[in-house]
Structure formats: C-alpha cells, structure tokens
N, C-alpha and C. Protein backbone atom coordinates (compact mmCIF):
# COMPACT_ATOMS: atom_id res chain seq x y z
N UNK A 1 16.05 114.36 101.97
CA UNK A 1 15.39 113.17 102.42
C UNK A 1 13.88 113.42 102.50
N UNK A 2 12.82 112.57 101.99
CA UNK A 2 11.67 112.94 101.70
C UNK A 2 11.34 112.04 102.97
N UNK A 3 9.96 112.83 103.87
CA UNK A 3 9.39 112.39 104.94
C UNK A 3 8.40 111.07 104.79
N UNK A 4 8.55 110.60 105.63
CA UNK A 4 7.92 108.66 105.34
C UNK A 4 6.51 109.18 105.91
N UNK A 5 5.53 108.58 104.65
CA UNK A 5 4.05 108.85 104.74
C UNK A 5 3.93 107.55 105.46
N UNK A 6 2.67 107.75 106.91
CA UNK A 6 2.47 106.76 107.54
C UNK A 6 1.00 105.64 106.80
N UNK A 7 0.92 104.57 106.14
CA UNK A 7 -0.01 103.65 105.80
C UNK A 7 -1.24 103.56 106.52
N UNK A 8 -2.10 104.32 105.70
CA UNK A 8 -3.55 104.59 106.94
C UNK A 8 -3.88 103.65 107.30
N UNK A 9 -3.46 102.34 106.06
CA UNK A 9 -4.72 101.05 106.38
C UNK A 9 -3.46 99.98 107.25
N UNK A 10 -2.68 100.54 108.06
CA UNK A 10 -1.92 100.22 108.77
C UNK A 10 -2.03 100.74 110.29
N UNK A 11 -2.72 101.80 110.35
CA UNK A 11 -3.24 102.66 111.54
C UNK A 11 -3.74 101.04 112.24
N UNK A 12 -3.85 102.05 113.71
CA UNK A 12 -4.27 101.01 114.33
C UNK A 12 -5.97 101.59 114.44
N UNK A 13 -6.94 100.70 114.83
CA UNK A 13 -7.99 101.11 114.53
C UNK A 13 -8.85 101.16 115.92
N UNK A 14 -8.10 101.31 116.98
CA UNK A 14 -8.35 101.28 118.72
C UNK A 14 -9.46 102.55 118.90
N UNK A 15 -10.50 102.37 119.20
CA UNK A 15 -11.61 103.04 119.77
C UNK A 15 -11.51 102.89 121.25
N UNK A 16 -11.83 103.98 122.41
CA UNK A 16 -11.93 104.11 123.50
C UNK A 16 -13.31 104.14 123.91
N UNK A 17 -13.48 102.61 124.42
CA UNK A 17 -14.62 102.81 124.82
C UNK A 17 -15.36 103.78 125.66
N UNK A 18 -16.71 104.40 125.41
CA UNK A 18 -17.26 105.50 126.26
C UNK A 18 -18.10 104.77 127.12
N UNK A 19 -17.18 105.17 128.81
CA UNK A 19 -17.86 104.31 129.72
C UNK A 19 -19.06 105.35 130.32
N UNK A 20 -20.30 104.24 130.29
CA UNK A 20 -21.28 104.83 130.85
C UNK A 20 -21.21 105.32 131.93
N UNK A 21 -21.43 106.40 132.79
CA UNK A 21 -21.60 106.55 134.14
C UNK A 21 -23.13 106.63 134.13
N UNK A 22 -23.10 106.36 135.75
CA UNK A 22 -24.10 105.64 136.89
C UNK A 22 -25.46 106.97 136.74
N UNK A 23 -26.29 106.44 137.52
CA UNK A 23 -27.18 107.64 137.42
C UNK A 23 -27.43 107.25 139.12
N UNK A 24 -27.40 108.56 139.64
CA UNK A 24 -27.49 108.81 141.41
C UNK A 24 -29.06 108.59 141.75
N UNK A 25 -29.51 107.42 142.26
CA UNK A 25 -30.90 107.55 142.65
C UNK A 25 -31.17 107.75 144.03
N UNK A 26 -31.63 108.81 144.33
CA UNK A 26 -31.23 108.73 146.30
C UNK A 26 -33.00 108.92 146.87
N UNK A 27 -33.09 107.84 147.84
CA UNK A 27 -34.84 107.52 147.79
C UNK A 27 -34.82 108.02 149.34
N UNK A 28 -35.93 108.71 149.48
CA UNK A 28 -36.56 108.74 150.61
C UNK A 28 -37.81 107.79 151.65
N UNK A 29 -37.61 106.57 150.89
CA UNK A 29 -37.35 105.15 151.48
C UNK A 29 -36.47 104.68 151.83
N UNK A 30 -37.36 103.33 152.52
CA UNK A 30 -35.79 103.01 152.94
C UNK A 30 -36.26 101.34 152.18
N UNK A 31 -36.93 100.55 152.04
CA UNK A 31 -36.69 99.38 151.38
C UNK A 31 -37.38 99.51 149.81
N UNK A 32 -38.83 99.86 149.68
CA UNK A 32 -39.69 99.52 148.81
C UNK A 32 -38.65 100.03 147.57
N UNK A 33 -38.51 101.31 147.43
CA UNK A 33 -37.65 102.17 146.15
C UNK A 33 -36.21 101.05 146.51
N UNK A 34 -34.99 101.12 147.16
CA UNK A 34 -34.19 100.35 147.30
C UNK A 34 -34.32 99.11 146.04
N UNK A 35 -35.22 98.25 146.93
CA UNK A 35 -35.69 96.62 146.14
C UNK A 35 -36.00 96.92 144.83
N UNK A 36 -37.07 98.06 144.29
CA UNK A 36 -36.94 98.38 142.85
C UNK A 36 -35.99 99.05 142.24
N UNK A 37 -34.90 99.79 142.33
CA UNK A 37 -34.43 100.12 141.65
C UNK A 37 -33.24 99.27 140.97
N UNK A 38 -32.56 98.27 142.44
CA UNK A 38 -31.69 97.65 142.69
C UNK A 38 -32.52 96.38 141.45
N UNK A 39 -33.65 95.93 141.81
CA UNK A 39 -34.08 95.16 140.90
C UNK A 39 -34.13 95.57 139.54
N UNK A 40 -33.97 97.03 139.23
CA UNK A 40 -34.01 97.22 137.81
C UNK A 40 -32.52 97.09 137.09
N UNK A 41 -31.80 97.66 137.98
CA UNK A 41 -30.40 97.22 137.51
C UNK A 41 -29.96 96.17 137.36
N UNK A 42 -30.47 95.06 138.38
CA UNK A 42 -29.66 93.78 138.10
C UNK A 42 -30.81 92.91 136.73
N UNK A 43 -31.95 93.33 136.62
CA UNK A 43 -32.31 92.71 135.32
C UNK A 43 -32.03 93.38 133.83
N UNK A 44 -31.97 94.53 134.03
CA UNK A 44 -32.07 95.21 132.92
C UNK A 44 -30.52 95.31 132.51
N UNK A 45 -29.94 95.32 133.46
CA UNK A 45 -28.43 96.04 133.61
C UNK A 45 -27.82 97.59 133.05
N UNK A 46 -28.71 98.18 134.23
CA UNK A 46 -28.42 99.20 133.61
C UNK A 46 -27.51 100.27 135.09
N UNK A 47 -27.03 101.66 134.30
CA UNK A 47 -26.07 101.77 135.74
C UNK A 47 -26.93 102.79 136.46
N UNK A 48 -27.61 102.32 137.51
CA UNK A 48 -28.29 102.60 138.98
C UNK A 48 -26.96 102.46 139.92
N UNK A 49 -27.18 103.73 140.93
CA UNK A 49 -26.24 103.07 142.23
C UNK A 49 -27.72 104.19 143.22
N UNK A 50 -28.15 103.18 144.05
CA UNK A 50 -28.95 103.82 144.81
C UNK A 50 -28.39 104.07 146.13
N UNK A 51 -29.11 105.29 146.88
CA UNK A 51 -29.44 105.34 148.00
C UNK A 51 -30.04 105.99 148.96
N UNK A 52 -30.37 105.57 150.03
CA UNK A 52 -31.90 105.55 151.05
C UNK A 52 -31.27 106.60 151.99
N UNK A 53 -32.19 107.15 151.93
CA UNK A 53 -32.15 108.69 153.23
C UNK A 53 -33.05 108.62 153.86
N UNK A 54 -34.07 108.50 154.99
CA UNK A 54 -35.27 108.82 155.35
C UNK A 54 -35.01 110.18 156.15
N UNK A 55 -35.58 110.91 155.36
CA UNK A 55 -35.36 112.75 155.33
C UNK A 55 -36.91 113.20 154.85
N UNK A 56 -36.38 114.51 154.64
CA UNK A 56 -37.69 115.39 153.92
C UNK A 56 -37.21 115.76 153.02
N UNK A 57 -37.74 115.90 151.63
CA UNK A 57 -37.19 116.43 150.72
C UNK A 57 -36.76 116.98 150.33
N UNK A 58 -36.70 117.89 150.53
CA UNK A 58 -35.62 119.25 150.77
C UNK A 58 -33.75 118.41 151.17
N UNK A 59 -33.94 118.09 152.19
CA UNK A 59 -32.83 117.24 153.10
C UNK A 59 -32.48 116.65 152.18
N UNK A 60 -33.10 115.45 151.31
CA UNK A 60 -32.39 114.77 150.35
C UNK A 60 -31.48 115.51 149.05
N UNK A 61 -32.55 116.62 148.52
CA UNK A 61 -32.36 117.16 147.60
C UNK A 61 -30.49 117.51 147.81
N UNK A 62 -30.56 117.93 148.89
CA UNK A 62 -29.25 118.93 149.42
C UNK A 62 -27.94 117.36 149.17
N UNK A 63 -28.80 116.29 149.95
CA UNK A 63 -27.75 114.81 150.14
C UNK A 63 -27.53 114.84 148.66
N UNK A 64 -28.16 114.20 148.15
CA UNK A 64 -27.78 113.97 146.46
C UNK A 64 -27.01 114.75 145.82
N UNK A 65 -27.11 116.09 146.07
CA UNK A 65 -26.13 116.81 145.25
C UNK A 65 -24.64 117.10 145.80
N UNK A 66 -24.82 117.09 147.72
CA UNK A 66 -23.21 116.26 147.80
C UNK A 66 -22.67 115.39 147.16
N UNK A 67 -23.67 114.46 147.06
CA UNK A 67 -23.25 112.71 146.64
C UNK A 67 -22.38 113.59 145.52
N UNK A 68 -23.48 114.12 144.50
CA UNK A 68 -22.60 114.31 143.41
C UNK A 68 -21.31 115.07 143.30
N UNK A 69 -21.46 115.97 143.80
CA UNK A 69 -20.23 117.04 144.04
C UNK A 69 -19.23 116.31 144.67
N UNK A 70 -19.40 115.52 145.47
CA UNK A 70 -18.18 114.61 146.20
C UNK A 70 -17.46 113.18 144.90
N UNK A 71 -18.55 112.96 144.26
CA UNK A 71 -18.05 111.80 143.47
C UNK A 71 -18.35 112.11 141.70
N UNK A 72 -17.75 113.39 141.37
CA UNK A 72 -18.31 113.99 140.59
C UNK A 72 -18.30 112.97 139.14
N UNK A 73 -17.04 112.62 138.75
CA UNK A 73 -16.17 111.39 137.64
C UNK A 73 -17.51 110.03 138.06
N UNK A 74 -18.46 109.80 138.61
CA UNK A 74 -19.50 109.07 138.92
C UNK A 74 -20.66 108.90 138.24
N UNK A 75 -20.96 109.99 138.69
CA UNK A 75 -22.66 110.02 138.33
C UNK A 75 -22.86 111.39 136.81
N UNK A 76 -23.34 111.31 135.97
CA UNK A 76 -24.16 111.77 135.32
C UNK A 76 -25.20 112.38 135.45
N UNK A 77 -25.73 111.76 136.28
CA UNK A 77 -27.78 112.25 136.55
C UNK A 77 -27.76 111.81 137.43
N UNK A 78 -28.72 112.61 138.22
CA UNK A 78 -29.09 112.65 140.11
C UNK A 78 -30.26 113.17 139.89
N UNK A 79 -30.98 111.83 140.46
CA UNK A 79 -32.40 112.08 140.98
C UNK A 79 -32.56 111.55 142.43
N UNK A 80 -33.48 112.32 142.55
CA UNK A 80 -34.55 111.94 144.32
C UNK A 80 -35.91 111.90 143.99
N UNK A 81 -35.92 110.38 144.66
CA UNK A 81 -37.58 109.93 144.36
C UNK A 81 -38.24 109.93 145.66
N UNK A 82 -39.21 111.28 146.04
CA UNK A 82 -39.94 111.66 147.28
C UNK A 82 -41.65 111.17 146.91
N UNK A 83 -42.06 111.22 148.22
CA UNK A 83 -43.66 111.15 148.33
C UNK A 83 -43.64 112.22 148.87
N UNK A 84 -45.22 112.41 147.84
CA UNK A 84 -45.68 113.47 148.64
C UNK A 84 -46.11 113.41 150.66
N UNK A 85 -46.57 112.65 150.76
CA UNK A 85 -47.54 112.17 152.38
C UNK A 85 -47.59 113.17 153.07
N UNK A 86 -46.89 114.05 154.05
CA UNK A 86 -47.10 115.23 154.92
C UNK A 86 -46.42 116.26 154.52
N UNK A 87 -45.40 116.26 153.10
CA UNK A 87 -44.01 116.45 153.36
C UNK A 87 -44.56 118.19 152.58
N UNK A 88 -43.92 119.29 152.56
CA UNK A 88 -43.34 120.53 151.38
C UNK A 88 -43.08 120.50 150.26
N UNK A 89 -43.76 119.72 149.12
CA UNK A 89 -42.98 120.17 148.33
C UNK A 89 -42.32 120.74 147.64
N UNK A 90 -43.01 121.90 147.25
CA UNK A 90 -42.23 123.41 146.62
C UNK A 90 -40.71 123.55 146.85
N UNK A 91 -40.84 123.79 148.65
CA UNK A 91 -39.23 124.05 148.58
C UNK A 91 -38.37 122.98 148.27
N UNK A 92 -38.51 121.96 148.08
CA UNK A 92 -37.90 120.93 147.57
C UNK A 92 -37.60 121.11 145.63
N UNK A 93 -38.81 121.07 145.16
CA UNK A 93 -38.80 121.26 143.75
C UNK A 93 -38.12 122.80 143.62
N UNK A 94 -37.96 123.98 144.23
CA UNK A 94 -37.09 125.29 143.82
C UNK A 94 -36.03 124.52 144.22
N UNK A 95 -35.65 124.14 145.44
CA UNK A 95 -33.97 123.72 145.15
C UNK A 95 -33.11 122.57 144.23
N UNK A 96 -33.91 121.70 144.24
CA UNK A 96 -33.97 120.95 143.20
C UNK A 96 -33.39 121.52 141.80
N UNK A 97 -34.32 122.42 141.21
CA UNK A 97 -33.99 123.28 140.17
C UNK A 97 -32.46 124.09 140.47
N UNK A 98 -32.22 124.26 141.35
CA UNK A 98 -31.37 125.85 141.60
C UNK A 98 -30.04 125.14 141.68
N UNK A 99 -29.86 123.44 142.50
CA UNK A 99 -28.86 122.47 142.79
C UNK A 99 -28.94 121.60 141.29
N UNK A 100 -29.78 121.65 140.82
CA UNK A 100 -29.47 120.85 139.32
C UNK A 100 -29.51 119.11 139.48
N UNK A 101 -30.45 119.02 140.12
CA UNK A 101 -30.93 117.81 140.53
C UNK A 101 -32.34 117.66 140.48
N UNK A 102 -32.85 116.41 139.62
CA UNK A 102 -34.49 115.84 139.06
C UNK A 102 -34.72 115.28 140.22
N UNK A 103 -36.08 115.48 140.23
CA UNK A 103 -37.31 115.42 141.12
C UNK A 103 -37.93 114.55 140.24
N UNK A 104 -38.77 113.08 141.23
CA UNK A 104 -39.59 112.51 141.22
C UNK A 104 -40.35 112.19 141.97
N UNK A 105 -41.07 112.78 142.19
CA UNK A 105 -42.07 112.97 143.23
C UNK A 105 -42.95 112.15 142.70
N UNK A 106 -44.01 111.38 143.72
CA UNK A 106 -45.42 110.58 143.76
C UNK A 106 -46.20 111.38 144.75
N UNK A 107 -46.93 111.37 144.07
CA UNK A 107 -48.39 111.68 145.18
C UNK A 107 -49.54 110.80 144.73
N UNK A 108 -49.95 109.96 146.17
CA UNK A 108 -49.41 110.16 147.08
C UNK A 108 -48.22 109.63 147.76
N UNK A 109 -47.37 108.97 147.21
CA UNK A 109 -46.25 108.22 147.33
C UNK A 109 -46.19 106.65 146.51
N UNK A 110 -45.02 106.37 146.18
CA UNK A 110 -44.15 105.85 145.35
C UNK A 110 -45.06 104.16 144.86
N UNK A 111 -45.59 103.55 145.91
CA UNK A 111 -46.53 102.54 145.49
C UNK A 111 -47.62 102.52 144.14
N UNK A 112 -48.00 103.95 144.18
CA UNK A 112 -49.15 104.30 143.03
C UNK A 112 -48.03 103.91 141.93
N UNK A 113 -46.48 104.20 141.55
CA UNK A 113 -45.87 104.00 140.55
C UNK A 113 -45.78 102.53 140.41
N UNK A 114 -45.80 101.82 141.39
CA UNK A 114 -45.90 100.16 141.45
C UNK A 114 -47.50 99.66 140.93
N UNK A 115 -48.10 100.87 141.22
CA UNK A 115 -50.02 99.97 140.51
C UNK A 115 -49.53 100.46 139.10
N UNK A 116 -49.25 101.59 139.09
CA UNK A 116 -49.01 102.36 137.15
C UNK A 116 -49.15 100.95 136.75
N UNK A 117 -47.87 99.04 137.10
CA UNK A 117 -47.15 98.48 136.49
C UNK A 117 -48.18 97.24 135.66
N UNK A 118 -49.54 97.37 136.81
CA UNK A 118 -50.64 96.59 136.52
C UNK A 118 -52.16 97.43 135.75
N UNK A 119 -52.25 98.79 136.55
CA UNK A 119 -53.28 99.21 136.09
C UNK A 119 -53.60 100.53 135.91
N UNK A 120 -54.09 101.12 135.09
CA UNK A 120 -53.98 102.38 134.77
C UNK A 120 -55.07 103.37 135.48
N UNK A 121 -54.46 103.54 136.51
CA UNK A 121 -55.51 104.08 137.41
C UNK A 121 -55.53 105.66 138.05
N UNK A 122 -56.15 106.17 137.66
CA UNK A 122 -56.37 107.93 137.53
C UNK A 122 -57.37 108.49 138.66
N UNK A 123 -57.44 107.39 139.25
CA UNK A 123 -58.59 108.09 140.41
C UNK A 123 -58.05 108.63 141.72
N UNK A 124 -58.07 109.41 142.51
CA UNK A 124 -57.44 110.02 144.04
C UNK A 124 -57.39 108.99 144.66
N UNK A 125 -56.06 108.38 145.07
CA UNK A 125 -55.73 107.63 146.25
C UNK A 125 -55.40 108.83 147.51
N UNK A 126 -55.80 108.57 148.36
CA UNK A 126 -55.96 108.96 149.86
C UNK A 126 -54.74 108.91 150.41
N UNK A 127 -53.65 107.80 150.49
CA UNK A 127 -52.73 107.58 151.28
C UNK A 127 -51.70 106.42 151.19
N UNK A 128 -50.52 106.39 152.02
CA UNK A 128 -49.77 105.52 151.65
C UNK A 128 -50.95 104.12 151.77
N UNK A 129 -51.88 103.53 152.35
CA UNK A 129 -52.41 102.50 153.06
C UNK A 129 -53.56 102.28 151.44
N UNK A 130 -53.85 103.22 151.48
CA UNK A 130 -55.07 103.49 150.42
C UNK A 130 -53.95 102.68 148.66
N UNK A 131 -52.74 102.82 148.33
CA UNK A 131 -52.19 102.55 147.61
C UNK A 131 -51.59 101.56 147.71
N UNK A 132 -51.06 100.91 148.82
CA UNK A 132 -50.45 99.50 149.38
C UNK A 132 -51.74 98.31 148.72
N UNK A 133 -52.47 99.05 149.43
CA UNK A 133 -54.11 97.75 149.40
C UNK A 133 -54.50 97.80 148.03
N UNK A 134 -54.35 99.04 147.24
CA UNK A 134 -54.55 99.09 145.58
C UNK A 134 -53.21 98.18 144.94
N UNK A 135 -52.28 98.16 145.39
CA UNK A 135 -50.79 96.86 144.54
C UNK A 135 -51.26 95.76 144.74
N UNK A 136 -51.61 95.46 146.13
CA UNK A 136 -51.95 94.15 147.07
C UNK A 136 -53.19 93.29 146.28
N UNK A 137 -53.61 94.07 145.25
CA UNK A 137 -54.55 93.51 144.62
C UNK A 137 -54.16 93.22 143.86
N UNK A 138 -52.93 93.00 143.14
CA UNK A 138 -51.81 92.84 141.61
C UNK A 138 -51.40 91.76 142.26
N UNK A 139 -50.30 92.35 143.48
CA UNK A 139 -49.20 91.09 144.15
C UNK A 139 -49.50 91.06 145.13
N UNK A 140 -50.53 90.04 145.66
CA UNK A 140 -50.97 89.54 146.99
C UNK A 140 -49.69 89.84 148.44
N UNK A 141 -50.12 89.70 149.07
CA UNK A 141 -49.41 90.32 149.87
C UNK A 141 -48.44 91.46 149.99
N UNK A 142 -48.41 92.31 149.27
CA UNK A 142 -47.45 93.56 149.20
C UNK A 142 -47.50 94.15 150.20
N UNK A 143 -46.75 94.48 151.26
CA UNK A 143 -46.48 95.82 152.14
C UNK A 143 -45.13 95.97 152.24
N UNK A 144 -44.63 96.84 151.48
CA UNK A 144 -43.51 97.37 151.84
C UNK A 144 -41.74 96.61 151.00
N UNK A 145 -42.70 95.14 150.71
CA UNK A 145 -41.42 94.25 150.57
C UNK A 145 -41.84 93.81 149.02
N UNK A 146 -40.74 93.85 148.25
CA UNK A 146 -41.06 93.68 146.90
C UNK A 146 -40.30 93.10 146.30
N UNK A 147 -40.60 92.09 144.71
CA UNK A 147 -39.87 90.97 144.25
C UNK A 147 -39.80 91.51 143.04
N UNK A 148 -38.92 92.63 142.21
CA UNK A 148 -38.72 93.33 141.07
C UNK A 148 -39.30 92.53 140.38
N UNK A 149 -39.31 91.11 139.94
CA UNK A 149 -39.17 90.11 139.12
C UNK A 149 -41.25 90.51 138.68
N UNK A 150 -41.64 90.63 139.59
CA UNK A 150 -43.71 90.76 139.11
C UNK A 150 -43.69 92.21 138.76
N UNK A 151 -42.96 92.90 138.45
CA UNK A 151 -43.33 94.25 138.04
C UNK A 151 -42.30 94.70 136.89
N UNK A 152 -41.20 93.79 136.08
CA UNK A 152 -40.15 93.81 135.41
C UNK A 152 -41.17 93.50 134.09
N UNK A 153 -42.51 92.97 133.71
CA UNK A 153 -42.76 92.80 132.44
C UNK A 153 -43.48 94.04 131.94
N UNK A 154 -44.17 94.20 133.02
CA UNK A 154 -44.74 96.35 132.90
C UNK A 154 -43.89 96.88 132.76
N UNK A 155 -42.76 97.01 132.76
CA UNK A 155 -42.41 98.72 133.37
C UNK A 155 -42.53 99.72 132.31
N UNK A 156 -42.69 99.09 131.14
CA UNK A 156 -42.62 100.54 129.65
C UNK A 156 -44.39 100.51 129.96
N UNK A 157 -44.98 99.46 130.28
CA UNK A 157 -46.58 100.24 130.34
C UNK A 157 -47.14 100.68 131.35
N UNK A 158 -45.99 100.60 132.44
CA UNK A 158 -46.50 101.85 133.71
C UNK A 158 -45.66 102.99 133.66
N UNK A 159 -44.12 103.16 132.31
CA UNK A 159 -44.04 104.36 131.84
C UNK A 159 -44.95 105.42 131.51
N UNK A 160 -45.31 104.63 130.54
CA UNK A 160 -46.83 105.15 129.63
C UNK A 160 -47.93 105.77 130.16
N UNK A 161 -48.15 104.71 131.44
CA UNK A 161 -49.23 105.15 132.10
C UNK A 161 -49.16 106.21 132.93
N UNK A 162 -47.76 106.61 133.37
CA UNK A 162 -47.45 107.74 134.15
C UNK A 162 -47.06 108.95 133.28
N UNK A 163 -46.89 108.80 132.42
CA UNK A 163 -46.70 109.97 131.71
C UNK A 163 -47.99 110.40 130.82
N UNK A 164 -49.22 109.55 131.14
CA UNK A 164 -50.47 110.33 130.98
C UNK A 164 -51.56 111.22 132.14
N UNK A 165 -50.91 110.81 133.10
CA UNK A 165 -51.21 111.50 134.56
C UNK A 165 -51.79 112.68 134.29
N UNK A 166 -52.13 113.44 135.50
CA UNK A 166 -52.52 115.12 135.17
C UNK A 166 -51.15 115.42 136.64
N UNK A 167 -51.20 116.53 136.85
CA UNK A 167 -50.50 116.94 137.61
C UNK A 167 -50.99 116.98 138.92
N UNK A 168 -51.76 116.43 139.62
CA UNK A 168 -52.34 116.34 140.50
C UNK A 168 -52.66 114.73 141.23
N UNK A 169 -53.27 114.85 142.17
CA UNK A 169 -53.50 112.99 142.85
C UNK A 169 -54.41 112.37 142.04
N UNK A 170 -53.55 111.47 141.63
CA UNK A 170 -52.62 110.48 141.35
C UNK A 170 -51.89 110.99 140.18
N UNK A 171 -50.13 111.20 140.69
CA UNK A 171 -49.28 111.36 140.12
C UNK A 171 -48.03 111.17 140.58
N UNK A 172 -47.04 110.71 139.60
CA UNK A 172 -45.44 110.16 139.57
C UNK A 172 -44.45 110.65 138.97
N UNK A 173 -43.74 111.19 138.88
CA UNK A 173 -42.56 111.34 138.12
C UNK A 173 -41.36 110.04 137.86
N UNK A 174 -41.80 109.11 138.78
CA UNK A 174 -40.82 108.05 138.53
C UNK A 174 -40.89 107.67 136.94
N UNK A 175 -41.59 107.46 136.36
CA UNK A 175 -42.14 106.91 135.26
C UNK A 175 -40.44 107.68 134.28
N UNK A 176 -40.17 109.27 134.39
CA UNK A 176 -39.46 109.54 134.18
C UNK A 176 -38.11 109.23 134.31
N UNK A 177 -37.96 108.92 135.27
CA UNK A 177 -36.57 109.15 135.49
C UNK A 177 -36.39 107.75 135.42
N UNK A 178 -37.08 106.43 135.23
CA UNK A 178 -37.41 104.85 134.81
C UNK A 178 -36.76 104.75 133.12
N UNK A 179 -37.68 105.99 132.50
CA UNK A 179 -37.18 106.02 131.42
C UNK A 179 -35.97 106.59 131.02
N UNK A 180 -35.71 107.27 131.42
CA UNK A 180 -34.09 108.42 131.34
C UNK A 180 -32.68 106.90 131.69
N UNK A 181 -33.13 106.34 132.19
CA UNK A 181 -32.26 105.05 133.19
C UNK A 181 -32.50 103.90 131.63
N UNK A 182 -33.52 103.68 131.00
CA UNK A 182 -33.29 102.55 130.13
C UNK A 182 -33.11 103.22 129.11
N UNK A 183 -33.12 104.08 128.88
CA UNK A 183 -32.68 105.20 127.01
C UNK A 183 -31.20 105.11 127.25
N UNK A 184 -30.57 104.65 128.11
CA UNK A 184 -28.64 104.59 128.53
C UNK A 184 -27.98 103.66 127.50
C-alpha cells in the first residue's frame, strides 16, 4: 500500500499571530509622565502599561524589575523615566545596567522632554520651575497637568531634538525610549 501524499495547496494556511507585548514604563511621577505616556498609547496605540512610584531612582529601578520578574509573559522592555532634581544618579544607572532595565533620565527633569516637543532648546535650565515656565510658554498654563493631544504632533521632532543633546543640562533620554515604543 503506497502512503497518501498530503496536497500542499490544500494545507491550511493558519499563521499565529505574534502578539506584541507591552513595554513596562514605571515613572517617578506621579501625574505629568502618567498623562503622557497613557496619552501616547491611547493615540498612537501602541502597548504602554505605565506606572507611578514616587521613589528615588535606585528604588524604582529595583520596582520595575520586580514588575518584570513577577509578570514576566508581559512585558518585553522596562524602562524608568527619573529626573535628575536632588536625586544619585550613578547608583541608579549601575543597577539599572546589572538588573537589565533602561534608564531615562532628564536633567533637569522630565518637562524639558515636553519643551524638546515645541523648541529646540540647548541652554541650562536650573530647575523643575525654571522648565515648567519654559512649556508654559508653548501650552499656557502648564503645571503639572497635561493634554497629550498639544504635544502628539511633535513627538518625532522632540525625538530628534533629544537625541541631539550633549550629555549634560539640558538632557533626556525619554526621546529614546518614545522611540523604542513607536518602532513596535
């Protein structure tokens, strides 16, 4: 009895879709990062699951990589987006490295990545107050509370603009990990 050849063009032709997983954003804010990231996902649709620690960086670094280790089938990529303001960074950026978790650090904190969205600005901001009053000049009234929707037509040219930075004040890493999130 000769064995029955199966009809390729009879195969079934079922692909399994490859589901994206999430990328871990864990902020050391508690609204401003929140409102943007959450705003980038629901316009862009892309997979963000954030969340807010108010810690020191170091502290987060350690949270995030529970997150991950606890929900491993989840996340893909884990980042923590810190300001610099009073905080250490070093030991944050060695563990970072050593736990296998990206660093996005601002100096002097995370607003300068919100001016990147209007203006390309390379000069030493002073402080969180010093950078609020530099947005506030884009989106009138800015402190703290933000409407994704006025900063959603920038965001590839405050990529740009952050990834021409020097390594010093004024600087972001968000710009990165912005882009790593829409290349998905």
């Amino acid at each position: 009895m000769m064995a029955r050849r199966e009809n390729s063009q009879r195969r079934s032709s079922r692909t399994v879709p490859v589901r994206r997983r999430n990328v871990l954003v864990v902020s050391g804010g508690q609204k401003t990062e929140s409102q943007y990231f959450t705003g980038l996902r629901l316009t862009r649709r892309v997979p963000i699951t954030v969340k807010c620690k108010v810690d020191a960086p170091e502290n987060l670094v350690r949270y995030a990589a529970n997150l991950r280790d606890r929900y491993r089938e989840e996340f893909d990529a884990v980042w923590c987006v810190v300001d610099v303001d009073n905080f250490d960074i070093p030991p944050a950026v060695r563990l970072a490295d050593k736990v296998r978790v990206n660093l996005a650090v601002s100096n002097p904190c995370f607003e300068l990545w919100l001016l990147l969205h209007f203006a390309d600005h390379r000069a030493h901001v002073a402080d969180y107050r010093a950078a609020r009053d530099l947005v506030a000049k884009h989106v009138p009234g800015y402190d703290k509370e933000l409407d994704y929707a006025a900063f959603d037509a920038n965001v590839e040219r405050a990529v740009a603009r952050a990834a021409a930075l020097g390594p010093d004040n004024p600087t972001t890493a968000v710009g990165r990990l912005v882009e790593a999130v829409l290349q998905r």
